[in-house]
Protein backbone atom coordinates (compact mmCIF):
# COMPACT_ATOMS: atom_id res chain seq x y z
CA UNK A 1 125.16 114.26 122.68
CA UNK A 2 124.03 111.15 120.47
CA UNK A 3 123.29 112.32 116.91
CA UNK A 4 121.50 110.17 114.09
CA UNK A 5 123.47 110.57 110.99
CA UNK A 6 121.11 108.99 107.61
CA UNK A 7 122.47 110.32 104.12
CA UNK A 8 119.77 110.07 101.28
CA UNK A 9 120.65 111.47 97.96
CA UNK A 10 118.46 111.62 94.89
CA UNK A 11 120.78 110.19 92.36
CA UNK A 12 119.82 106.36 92.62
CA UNK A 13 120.70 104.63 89.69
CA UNK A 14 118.90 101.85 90.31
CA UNK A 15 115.31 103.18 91.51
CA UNK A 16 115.07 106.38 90.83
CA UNK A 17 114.73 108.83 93.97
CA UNK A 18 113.97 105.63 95.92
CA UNK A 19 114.54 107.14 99.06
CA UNK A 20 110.92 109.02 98.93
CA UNK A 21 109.21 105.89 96.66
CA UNK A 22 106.08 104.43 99.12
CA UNK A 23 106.65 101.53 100.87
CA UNK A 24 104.48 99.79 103.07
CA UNK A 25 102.32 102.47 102.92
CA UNK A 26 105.15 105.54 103.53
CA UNK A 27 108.13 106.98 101.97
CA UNK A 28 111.20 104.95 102.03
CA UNK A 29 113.28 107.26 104.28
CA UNK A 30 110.15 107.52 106.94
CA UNK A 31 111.06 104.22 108.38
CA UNK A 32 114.59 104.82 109.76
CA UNK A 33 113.48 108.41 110.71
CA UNK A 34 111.03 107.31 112.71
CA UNK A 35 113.59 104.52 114.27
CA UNK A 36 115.87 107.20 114.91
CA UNK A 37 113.04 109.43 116.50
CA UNK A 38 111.69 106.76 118.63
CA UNK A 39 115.27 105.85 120.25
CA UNK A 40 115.80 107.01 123.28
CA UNK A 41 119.51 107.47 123.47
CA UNK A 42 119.04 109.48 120.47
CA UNK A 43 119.04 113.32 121.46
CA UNK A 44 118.83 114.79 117.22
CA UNK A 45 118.22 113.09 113.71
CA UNK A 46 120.25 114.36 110.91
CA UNK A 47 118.58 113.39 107.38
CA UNK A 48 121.38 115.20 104.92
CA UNK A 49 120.38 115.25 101.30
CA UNK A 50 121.09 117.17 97.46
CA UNK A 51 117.82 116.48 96.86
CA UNK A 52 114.96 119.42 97.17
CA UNK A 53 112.27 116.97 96.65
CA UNK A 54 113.54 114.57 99.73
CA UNK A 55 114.41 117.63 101.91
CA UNK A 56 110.03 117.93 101.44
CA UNK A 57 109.27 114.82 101.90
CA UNK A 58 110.76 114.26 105.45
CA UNK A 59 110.16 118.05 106.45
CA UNK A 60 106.55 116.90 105.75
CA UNK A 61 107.19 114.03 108.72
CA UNK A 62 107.00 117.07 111.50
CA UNK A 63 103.20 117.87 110.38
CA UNK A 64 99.62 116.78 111.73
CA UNK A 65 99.59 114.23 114.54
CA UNK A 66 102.95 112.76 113.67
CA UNK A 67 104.66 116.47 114.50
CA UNK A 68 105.95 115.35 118.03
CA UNK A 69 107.41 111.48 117.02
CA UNK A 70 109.58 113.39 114.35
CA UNK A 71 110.39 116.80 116.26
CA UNK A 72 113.86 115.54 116.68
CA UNK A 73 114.35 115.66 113.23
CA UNK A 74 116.51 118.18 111.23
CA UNK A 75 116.90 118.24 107.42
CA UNK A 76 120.13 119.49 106.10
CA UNK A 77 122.64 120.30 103.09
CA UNK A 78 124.56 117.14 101.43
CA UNK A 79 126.91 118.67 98.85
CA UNK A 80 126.84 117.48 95.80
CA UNK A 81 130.54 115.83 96.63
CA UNK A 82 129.13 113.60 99.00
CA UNK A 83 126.35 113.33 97.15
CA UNK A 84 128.17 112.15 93.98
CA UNK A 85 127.97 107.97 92.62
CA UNK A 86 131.85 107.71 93.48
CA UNK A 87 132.10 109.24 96.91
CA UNK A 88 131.72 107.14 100.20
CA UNK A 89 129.28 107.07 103.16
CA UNK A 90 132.57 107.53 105.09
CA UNK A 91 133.20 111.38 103.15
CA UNK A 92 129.56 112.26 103.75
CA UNK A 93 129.70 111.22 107.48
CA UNK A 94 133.01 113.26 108.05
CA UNK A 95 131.86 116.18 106.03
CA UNK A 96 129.10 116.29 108.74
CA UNK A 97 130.99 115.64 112.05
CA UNK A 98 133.56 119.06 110.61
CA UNK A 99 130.31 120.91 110.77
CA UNK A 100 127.81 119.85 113.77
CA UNK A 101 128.64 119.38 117.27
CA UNK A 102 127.83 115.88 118.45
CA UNK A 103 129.93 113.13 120.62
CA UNK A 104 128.79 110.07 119.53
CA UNK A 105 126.86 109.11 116.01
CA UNK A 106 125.23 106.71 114.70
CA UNK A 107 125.05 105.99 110.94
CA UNK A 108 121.67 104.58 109.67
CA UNK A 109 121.34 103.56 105.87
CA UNK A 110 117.79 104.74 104.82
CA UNK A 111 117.57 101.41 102.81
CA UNK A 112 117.12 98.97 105.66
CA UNK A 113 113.32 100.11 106.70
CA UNK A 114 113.25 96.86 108.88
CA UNK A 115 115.05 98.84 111.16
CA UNK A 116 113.02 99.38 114.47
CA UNK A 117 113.96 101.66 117.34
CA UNK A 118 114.62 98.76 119.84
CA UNK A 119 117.27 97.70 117.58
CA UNK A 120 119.03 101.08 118.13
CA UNK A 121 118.42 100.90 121.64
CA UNK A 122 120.36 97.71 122.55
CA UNK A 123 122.99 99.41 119.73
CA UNK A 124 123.69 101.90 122.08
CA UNK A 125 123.86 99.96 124.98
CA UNK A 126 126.22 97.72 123.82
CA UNK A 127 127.89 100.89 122.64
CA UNK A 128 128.12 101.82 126.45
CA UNK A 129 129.21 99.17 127.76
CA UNK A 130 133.11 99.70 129.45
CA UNK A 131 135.77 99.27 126.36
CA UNK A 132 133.63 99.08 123.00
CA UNK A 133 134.60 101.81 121.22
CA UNK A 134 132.36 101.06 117.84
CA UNK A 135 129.03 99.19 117.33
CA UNK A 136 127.51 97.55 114.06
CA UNK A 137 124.51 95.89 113.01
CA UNK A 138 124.65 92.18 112.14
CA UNK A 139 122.48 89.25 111.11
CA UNK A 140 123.58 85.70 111.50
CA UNK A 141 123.60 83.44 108.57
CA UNK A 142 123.31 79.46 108.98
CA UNK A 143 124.64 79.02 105.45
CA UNK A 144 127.73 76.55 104.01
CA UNK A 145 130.15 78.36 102.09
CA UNK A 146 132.58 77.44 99.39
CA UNK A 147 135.12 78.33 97.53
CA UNK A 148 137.39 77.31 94.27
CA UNK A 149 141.19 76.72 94.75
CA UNK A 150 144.09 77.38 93.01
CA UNK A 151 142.91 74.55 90.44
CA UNK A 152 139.25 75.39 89.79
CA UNK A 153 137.91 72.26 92.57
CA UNK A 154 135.59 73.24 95.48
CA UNK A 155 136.06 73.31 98.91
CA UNK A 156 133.66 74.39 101.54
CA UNK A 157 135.22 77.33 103.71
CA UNK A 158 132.87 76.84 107.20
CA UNK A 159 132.32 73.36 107.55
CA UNK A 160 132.78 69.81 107.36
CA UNK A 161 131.30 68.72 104.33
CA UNK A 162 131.64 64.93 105.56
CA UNK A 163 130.45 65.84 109.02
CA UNK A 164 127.75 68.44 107.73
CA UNK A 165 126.19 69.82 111.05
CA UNK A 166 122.06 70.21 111.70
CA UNK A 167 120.90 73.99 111.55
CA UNK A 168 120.38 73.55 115.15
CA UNK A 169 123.83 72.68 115.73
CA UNK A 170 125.44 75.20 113.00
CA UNK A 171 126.52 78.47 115.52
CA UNK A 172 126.49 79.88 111.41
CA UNK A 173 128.61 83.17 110.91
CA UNK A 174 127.96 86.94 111.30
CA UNK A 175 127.21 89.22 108.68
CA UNK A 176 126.76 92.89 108.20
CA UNK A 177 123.33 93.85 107.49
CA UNK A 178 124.17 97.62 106.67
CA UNK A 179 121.64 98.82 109.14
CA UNK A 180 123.56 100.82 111.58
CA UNK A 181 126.82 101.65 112.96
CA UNK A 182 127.90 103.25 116.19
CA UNK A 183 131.08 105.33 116.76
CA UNK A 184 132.38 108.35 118.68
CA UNK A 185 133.21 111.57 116.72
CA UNK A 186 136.78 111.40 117.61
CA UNK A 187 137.13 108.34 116.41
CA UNK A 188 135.21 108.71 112.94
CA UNK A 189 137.83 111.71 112.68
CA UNK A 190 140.44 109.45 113.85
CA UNK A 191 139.99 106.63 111.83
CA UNK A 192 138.05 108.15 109.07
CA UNK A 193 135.87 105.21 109.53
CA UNK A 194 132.29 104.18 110.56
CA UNK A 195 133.51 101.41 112.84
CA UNK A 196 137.38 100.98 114.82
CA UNK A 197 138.83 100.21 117.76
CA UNK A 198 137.35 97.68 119.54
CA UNK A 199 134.13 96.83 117.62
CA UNK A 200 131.14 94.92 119.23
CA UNK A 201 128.23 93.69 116.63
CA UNK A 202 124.46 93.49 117.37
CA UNK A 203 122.65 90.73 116.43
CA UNK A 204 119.29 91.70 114.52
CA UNK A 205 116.42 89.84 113.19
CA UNK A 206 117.42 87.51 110.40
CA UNK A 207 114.87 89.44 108.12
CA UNK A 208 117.07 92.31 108.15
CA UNK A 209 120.07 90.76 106.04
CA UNK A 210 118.36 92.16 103.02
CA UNK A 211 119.00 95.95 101.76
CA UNK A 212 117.28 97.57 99.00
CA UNK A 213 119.14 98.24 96.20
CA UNK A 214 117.67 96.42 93.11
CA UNK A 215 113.83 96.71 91.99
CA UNK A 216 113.71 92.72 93.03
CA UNK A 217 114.72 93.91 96.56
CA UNK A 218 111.70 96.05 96.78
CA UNK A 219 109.07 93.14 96.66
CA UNK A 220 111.07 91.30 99.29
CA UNK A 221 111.41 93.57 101.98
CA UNK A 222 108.04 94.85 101.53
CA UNK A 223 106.58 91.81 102.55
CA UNK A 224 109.08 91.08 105.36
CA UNK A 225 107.57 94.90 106.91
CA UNK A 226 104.15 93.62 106.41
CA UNK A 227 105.42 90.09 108.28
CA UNK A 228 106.69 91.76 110.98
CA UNK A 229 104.03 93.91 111.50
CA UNK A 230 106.04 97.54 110.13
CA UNK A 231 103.17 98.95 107.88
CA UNK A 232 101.83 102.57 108.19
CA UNK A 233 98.39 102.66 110.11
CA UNK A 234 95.61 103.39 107.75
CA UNK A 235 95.86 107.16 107.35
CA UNK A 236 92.22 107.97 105.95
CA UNK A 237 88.59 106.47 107.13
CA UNK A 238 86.04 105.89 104.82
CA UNK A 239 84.58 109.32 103.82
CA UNK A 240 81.28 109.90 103.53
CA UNK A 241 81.08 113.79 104.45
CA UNK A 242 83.44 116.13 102.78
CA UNK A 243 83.61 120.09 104.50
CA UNK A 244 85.54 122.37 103.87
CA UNK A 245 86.26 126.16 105.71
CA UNK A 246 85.72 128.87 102.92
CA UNK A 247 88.33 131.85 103.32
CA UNK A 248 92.20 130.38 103.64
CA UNK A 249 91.07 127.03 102.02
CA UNK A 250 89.02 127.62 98.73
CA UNK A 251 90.24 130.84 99.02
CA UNK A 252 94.01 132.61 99.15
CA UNK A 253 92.39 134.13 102.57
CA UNK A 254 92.58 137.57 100.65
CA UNK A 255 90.22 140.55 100.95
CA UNK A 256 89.72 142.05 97.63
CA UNK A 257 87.56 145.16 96.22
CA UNK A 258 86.92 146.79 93.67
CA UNK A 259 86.26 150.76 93.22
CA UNK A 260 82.32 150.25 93.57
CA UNK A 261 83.48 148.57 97.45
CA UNK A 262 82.23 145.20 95.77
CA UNK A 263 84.10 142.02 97.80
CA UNK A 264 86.13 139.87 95.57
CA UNK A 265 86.95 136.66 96.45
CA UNK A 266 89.82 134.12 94.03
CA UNK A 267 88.81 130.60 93.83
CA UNK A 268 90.34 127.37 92.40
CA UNK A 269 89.19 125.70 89.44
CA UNK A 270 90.89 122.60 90.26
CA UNK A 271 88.92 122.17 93.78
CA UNK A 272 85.59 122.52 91.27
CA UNK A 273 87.01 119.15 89.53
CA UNK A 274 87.25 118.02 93.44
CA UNK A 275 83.91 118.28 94.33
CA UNK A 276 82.76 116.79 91.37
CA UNK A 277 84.53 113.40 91.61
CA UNK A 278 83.52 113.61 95.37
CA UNK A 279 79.68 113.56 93.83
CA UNK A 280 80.47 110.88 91.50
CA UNK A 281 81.34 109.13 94.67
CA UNK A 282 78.20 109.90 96.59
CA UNK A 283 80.04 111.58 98.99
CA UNK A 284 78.08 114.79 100.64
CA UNK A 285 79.71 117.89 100.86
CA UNK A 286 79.53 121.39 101.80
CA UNK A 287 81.49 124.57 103.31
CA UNK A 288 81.02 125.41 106.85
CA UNK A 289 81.73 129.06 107.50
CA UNK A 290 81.77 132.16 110.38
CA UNK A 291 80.84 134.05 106.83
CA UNK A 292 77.44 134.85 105.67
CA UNK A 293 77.97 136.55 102.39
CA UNK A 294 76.31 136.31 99.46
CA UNK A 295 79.85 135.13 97.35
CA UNK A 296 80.11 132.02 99.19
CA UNK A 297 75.83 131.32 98.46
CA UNK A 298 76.60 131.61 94.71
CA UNK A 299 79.90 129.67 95.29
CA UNK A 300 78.45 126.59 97.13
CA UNK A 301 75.40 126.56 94.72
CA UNK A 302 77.94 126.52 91.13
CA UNK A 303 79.69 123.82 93.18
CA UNK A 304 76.46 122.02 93.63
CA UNK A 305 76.97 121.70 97.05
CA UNK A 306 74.80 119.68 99.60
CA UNK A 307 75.88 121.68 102.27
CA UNK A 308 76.22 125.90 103.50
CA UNK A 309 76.53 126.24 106.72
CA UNK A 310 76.96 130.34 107.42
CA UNK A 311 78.11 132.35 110.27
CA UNK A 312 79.24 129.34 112.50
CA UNK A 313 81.26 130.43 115.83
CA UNK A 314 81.58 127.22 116.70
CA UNK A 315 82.35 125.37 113.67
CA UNK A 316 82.38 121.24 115.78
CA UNK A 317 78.74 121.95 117.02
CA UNK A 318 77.77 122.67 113.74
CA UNK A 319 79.66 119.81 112.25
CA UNK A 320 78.31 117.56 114.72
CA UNK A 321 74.68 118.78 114.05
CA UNK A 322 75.18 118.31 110.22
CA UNK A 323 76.48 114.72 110.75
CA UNK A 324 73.54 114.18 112.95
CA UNK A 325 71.02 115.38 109.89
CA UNK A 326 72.53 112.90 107.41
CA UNK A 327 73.27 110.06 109.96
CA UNK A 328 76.87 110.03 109.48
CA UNK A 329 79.74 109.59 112.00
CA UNK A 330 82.43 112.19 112.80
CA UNK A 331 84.90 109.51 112.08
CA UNK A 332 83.49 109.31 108.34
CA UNK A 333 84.30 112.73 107.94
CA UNK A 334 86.92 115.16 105.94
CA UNK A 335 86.88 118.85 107.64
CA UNK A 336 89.48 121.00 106.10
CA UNK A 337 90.44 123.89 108.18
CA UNK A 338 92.92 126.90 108.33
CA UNK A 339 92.74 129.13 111.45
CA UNK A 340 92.24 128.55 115.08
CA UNK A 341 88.44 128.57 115.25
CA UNK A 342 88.92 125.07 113.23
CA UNK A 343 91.34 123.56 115.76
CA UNK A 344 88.66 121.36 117.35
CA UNK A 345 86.88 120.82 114.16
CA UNK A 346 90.24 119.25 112.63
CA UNK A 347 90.78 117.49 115.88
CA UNK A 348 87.73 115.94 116.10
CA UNK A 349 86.65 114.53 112.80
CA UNK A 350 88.21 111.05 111.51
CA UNK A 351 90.06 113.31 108.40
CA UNK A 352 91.24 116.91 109.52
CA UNK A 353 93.09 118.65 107.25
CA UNK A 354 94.35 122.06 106.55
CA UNK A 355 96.27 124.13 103.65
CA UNK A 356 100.11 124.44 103.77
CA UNK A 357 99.79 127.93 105.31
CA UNK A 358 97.43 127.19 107.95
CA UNK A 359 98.08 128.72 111.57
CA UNK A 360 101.08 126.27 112.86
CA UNK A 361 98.11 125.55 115.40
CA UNK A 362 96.21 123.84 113.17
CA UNK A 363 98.95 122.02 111.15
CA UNK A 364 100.41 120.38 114.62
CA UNK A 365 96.96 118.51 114.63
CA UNK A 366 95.86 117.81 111.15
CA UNK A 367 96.07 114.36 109.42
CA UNK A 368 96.96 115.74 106.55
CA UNK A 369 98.99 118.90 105.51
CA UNK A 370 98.54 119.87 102.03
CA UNK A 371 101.19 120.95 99.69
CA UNK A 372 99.53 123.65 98.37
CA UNK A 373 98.74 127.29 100.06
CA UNK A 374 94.82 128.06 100.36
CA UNK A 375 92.96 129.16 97.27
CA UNK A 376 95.97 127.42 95.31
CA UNK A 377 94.13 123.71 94.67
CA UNK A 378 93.72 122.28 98.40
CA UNK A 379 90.49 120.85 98.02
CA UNK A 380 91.87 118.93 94.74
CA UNK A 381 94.79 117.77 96.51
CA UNK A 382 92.74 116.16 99.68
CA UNK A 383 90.20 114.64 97.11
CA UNK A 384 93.29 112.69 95.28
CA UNK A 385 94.45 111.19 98.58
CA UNK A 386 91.08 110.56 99.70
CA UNK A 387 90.71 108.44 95.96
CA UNK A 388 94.15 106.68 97.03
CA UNK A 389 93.60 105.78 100.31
């Protein structure tokens, strides 16, 4: 079994927790998880951290339409050892293999997000290939190097400097770019080592000799993703139509009474806040519902509410029918939903989204999976990234 090793630990000196700081559009780490995913001599993805924080940021990969790309990955434990400013990649790597079952691995440094699955692909077929016992990730450099001597004088160290060659004559020199590296579990054990034996390199795109480690290193490589085309696809349409389900999103889902048999119902003053900015917006909105109580009436009317649509079985005809009333597209739409009469609802609109304890049904195809449980701020939350994005 192939196994992706990537250690991320939230310590960074440098940029703080810059494993899970945006970049072209995603969180750091997403890049070489989704490499790892998309490889097809990889069989399981191993992101180890100390971090709770990055443990919920990748965990949060597996949700809404994204859920199959990154079902091969696993978060796990780093200690706080490995995870320390003095220990090696090399300690975290073998603190791994004397836990998991694997036969080969493959180390991938979260901080190369030029990484692309085809890279990892011809890594592992080189890895394959009769005798090479260890594979690493290179760039070539065309660049003249010097050097001082003994005396404090120059001297270059790869050329001629009186027969200086053309760039297209210059075979340059091989450098690691930190990207990946290939080796067998018995011989990580072995050697106690990313890379021995005999070691073959893979040549990668010459953007990929830069790592990020300093802020400056940021800016570059974030223009090299959007060069070579590795930028996250625009997550959220324009909105024009906000709707929400009532019981499991405004609400905690609960049934509550009180000794007269009145219904009791807890909602969020934070989503309040959300529908307001949505008005200031011009943004229609509304609750679509199998309800028809009187709570959710005097609800959607403090709300100020364009929209109550009550006792709905089918919860996309009505959607479509409202969208036809107000002229506006499905695909300029934000439907939050939390059970499985929504499933088609969140499928079909151009934003579905549902509450972090929705029916696993309806996370596995929402856009967006909030943080927070129903009744606990969801509206809020999907208004913010709606302001973002």
């Amino acid at each position: 079994m192939n196994v992706a090793f990537i250690p991320v630990r939230g310590g960074s000196k440098s940029i703080p927790l810059k494993n899970i700081k945006p970049i072209s559009g995603k969180p750091l780490v997403y890049w070489t998880v989704k490499a790892a995913c998309s490889c097809k001599y990889i069989d399981k993805v191993y992101v180890a951290t100390d971090s709770d924080k990055i443990r919920e940021t990748v965990e949060s990969f597996g949700n809404g339409v994204e859920a199959e790309l990154f079902s091969k990955a696993t978060v796990i434990e780093r200690s706080a050892e490995s995870a320390s400013d003095t220990a090696s990649t090399e300690f975290a790597m073998l603190e791994f293999a004397s836990n998991y079952k694997f036969d080969n691995i493959v180390l991938i440094q979260a901080t190369s997000p030029l990484l692309v699955s085809n890279d990892l692909d011809r890594g592992f077929e080189v890895f394959n290939e009769e005798g090479t016992d260890s594979v690493l990730s290179v760039v070539r450099q065309k660049r003249f190097h010097w050097d001082n001597d003994e005396n404090g004088y120059a001297y270059p160290t790869n050329y001629d400097a009186f027969n200086r060659p053309r760039r297209q004559e210059f075979d340059g020199y091989l450098v690691e770019n930190g990207a990946f590296y290939i080796s067998s579990k018995a011989d990580l054990i072995k050697s106690q080592n990313r890379v021995s034996g005999n070691i073959k390199a893979v040549e990668m795109n010459e953007d990929t000799f830069f790592e990020i480690d300093e802020p400056s290193d940021w800016v570059i490589i974030e223009a090299l993703m959007k060069k070579n085309g590795i930028v996250a696809p625009k997550q959220i349409p324009e909105i024009k139509m906000f709707l929400t389900d009532c019981d499991g999103c405004l609400t905690d889902g609960g049934m509550y009474y009180s000794e007269s048999g009145d219904e009791l119902k807890k909602f969020n003053t934070r989503d309040g806040m959300g529908f307001a900015l949505l008005r200031q917006k011009g943004i229609i909105t509304g609750i679509v519902t199998s309800e028809s109580v009187d709570l959710n009436r005097r609800r959607a009317k403090k709300l100020k509410l364009n929209i109550l649509e009550v006792g709905c079985k089918d919860k996309l005809s009505a959607i479509k029918s409202i969208c036809d009333d107000w002229r506006i597209a499905l695909e300029n739409v934000c439907y939050i939903g939390d059970d499985i009469n929504d499933i088609e609802a969140v499928k079909a609109v151009g934003y579905g989204c549902c509450p972090a304890d929705a029916m696993p049904e309806v996370k596995k195809v929402a856009r967006y999976v909030t943080k927070a449980n129903g009744g606990e701020g969801v509206i809020r939350e999907i208004v913010e990234q709606i302001m973002e994005g």
